[in-house]
Protein backbone atom coordinates (compact mmCIF):
# COMPACT_ATOMS: atom_id res chain seq x y z
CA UNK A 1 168.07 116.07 23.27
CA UNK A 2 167.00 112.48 23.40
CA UNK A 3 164.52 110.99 20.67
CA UNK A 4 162.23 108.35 21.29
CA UNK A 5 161.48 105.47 18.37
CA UNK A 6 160.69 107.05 15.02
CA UNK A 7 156.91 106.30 14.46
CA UNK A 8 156.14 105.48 11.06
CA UNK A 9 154.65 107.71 8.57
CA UNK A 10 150.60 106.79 8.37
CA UNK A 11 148.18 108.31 5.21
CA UNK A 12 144.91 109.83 6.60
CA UNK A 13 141.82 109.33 4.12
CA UNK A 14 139.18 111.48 4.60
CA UNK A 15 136.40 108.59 5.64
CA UNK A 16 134.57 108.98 8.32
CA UNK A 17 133.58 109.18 11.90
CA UNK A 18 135.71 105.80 12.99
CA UNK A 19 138.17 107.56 11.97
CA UNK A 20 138.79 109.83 15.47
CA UNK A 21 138.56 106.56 16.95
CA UNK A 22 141.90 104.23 16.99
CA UNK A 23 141.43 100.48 17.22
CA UNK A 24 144.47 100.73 19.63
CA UNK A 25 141.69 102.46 21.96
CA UNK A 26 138.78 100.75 21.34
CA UNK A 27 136.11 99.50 24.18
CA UNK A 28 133.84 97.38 23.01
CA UNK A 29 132.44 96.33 26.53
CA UNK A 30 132.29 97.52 29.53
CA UNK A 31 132.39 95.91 32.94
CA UNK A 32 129.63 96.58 36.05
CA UNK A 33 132.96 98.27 38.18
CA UNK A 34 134.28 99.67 35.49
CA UNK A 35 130.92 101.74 35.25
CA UNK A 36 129.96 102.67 38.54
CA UNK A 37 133.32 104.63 38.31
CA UNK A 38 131.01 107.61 36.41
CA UNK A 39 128.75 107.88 39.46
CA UNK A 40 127.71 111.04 39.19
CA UNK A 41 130.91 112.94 37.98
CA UNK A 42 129.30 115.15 35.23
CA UNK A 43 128.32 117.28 38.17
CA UNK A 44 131.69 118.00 38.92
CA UNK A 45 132.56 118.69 34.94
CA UNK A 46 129.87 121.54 35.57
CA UNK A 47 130.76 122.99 38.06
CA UNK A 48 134.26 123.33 36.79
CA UNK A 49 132.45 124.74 33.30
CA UNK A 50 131.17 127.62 35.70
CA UNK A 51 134.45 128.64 36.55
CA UNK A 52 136.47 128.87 33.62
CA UNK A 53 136.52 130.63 30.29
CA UNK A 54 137.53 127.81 28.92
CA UNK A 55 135.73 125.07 27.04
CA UNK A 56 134.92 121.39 28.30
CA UNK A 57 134.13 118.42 26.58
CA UNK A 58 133.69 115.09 27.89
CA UNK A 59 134.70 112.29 25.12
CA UNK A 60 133.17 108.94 25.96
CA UNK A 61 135.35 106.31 23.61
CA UNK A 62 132.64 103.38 24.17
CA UNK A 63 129.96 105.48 22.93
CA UNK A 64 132.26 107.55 20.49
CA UNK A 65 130.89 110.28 20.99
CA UNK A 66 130.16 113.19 23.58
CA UNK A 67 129.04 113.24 27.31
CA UNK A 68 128.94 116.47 28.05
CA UNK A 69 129.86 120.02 25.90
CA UNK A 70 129.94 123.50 28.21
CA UNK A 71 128.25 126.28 26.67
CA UNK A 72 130.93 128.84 25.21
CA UNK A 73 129.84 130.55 22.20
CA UNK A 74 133.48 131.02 20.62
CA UNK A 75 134.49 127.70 20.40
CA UNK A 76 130.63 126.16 19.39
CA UNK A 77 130.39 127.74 16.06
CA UNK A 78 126.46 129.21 16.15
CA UNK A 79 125.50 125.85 18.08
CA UNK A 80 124.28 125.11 21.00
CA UNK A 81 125.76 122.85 23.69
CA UNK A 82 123.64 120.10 23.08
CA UNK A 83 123.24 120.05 19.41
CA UNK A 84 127.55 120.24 19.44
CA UNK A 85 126.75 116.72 21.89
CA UNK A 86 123.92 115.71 19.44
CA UNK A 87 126.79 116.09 16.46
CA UNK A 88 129.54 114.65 17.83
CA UNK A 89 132.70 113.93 15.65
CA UNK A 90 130.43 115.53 12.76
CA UNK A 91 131.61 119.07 14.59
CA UNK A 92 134.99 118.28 13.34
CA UNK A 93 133.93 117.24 9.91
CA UNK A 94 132.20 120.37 9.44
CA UNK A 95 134.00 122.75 11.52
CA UNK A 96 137.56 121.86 10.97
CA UNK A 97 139.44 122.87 7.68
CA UNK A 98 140.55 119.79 5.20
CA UNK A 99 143.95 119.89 5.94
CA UNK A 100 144.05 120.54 9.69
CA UNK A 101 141.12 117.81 9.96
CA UNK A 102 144.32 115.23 8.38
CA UNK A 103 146.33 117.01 11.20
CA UNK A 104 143.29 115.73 14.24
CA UNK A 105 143.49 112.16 12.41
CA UNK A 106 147.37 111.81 12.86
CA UNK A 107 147.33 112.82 16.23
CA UNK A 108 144.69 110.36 17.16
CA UNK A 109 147.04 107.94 15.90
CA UNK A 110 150.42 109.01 17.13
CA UNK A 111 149.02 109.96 20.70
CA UNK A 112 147.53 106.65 21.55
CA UNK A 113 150.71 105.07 20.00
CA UNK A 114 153.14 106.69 22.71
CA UNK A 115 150.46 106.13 25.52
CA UNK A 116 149.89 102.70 25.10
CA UNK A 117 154.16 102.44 26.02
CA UNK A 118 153.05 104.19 29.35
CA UNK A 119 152.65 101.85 32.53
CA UNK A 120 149.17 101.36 33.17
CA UNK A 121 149.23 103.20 36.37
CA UNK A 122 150.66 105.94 35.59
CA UNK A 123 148.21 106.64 32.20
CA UNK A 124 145.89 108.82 33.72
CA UNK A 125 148.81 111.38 34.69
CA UNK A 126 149.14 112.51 30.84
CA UNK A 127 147.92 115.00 29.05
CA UNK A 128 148.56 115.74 25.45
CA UNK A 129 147.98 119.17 23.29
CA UNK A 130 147.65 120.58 20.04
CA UNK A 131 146.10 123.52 17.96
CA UNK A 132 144.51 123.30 15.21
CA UNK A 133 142.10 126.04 13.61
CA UNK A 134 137.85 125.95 14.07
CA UNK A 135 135.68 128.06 11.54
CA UNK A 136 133.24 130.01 13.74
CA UNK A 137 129.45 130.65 12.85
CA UNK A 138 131.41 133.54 10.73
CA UNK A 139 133.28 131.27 8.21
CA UNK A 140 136.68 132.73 9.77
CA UNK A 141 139.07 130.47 10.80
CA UNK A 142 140.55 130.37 14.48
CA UNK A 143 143.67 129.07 16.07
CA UNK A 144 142.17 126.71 19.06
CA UNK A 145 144.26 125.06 21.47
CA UNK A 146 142.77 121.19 23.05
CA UNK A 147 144.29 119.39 25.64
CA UNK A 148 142.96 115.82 26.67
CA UNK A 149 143.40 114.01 29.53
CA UNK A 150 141.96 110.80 30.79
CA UNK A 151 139.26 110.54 33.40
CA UNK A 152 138.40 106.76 33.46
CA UNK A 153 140.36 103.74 32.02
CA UNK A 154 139.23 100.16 31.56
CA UNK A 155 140.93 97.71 33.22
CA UNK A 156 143.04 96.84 30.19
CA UNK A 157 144.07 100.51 30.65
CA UNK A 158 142.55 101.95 27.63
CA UNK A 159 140.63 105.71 27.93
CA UNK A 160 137.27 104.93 28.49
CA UNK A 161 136.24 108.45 29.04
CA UNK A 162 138.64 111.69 28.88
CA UNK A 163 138.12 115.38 29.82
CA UNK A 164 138.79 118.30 26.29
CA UNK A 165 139.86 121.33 27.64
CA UNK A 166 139.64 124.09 24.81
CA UNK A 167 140.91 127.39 24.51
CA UNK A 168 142.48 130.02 22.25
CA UNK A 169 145.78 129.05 21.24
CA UNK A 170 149.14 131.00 22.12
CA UNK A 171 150.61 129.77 18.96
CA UNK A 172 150.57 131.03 15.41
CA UNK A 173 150.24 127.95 13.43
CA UNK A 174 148.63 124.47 13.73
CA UNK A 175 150.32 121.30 15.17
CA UNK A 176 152.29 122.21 18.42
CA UNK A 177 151.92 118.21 19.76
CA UNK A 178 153.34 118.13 23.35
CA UNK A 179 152.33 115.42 26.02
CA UNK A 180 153.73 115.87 29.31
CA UNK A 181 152.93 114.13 32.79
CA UNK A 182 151.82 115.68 35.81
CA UNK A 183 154.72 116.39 38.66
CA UNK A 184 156.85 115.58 35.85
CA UNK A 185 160.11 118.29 33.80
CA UNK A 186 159.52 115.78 31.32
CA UNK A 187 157.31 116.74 27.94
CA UNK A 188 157.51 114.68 24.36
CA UNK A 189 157.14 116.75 21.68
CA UNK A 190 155.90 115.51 18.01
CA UNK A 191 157.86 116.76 15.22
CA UNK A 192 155.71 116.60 12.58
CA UNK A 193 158.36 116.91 9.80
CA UNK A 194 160.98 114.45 10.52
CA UNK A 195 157.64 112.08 12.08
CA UNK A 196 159.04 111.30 15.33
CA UNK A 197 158.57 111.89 19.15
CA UNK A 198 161.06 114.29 20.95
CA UNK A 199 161.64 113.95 24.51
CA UNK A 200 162.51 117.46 26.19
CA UNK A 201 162.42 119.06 29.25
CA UNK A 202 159.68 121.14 30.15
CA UNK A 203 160.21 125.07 29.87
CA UNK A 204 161.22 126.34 33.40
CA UNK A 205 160.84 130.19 34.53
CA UNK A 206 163.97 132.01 36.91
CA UNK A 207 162.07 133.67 40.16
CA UNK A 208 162.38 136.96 38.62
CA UNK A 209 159.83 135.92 35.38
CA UNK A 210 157.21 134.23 37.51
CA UNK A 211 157.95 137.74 39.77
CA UNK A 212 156.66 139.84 36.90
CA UNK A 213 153.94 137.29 35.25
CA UNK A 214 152.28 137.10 38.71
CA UNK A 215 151.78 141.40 38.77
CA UNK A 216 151.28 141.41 34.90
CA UNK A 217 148.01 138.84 36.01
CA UNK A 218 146.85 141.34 38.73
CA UNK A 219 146.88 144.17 36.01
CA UNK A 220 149.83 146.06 37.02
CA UNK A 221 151.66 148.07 34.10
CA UNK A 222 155.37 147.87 33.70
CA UNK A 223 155.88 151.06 35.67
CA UNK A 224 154.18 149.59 38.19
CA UNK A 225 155.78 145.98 38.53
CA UNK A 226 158.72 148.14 38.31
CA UNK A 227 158.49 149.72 41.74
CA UNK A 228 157.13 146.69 43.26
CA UNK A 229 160.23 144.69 42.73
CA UNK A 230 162.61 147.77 42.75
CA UNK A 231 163.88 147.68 39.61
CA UNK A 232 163.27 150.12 36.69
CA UNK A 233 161.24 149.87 33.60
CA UNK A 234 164.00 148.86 31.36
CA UNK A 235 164.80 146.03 33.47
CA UNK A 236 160.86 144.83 33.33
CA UNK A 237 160.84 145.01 30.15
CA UNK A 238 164.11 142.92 29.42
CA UNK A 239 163.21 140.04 31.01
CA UNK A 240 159.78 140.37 29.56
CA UNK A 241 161.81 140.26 26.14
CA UNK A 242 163.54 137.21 27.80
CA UNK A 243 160.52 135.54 28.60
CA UNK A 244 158.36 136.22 25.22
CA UNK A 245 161.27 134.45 23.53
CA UNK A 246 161.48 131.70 25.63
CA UNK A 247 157.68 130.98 25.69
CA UNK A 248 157.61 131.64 21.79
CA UNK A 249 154.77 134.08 22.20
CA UNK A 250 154.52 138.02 20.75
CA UNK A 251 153.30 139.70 23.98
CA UNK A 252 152.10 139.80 27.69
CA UNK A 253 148.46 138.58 27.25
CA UNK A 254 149.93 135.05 25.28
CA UNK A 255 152.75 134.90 28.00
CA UNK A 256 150.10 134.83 30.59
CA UNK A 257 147.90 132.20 28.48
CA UNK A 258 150.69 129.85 27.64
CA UNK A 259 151.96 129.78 31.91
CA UNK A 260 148.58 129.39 33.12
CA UNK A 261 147.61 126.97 30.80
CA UNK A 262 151.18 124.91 30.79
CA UNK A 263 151.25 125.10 35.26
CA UNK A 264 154.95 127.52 35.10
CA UNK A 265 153.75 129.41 38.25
């Protein structure tokens, strides 16, 4: 296992909205090319929003705020889509327990620290994601999973605007940091005890799991993935075992979750 540069150790006051917002990343002007690159795309966000379960925000880091929130009820806490876009950061503030609000702040800080050692070109290729728990309308605490990824850079190669992709999270606690690139085995992994960046390679599945998590998509039961491979039950359900264990998740419905969302199959 390889480790990248320690990063140091940084204390997160609870201030205020600036805070999301690292001066490593900041856009204070824009250039006429630089904004005809949004021509338009909302539409696109949309339409994607109409197809997915998921969430979608689109961050704008000029304006520091929101372009665009989809309407999903379980991850907008009693609000609508345009009063979430009308709060902004404040969501966070108000939505986000103390601690795991500390836990947003660090990885504002940490993320744009290992991106900005990226090549310029190749920025828009990463993606990084975390969970954190959300108090819904109810007061009751869930475990959320957000990946970002950029949309439009600058031309000094800072995010201008990036795409939130939000959904339940596979994981049991908060934290989870992993960035990886697109077409790449590669994936950096925060550990947030020892404060560092891990470099790892990214989980891989034999033939046989992606065999069974492809049925176990289209609904079939163990019996029946069973006679569609021609093996028996037991032998399902070992490499089920197998696979739960290496995806660090309790059962069939999180397997599915954490390959679809990571691109294993």
């Amino acid at each position: 296992m390889l480790y990248l540069e320690s990063i140091k150790v940084y204390n997160f006051p609870m201030t205020n909205l600036n805070s999301f917002f690292s001066s490593r990343n900041t856009i204070n002007e824009l250039k006429e090319n630089e904004i005809n690159q949004t021509s338009n795309y909302i539409e696109a966000i949309k339409a994607f929003s109409r197809t997915t379960y998921s969430s979608l925000y689109i961050i704008d880091y000029n304006k520091k705020g929101f372009d665009y929130v989809s309407d999903n009820p379980l991850f907008l806490c009693g609000h609508t889509p345009e009063e979430v876009k009308e709060m902004g950061y404040e969501f966070y503030f108000k939505y986000v327990p103390a601690k795991d609000l500390e836990l947003l702040l660090k990885i504002n800080t940490i993320g744009f620290d290992l991106y900005e050692t990226k090549p310029i070109e190749e920025r828009k290729e990463y993606t990084i994601s975390y969970d954190f728990l959300l108090k819904n309308n109810e007061g009751k605490p869930i475990l959320i999973n957000q990946k970002l990824t950029p949309i439009f850079l600058n031309e000094e190669g800072k995010v201008w605007k990036a795409l939130c992709v939000v959904s339940l999270s596979t994981k049991s606690n908060s934290g989870n940091i992993i960035v990886y690139k697109n077409g790449s085995n590669i994936t950096y992994e925060y550990d947030l005890i020892d404060n560092h960046w891990k470099t790892l390679e990214k989980v891989k599945l034999t033939d046989r799991e992606k065999e069974i998590i492809q049925y176990s998509i289209r609904g079939y039961a163990i019996k029946e993935i069973a006679e569609k491979i021609f093996v028996s039950s037991d032998t399902v359900k070992f490499h089920r075992k197998k696979l739960f264990e290496k995806l660090d998740v309790a059962n069939i419905s999180e397997a599915i979750r954490y390959v679809t969302n990571n691109k294993l199959i």
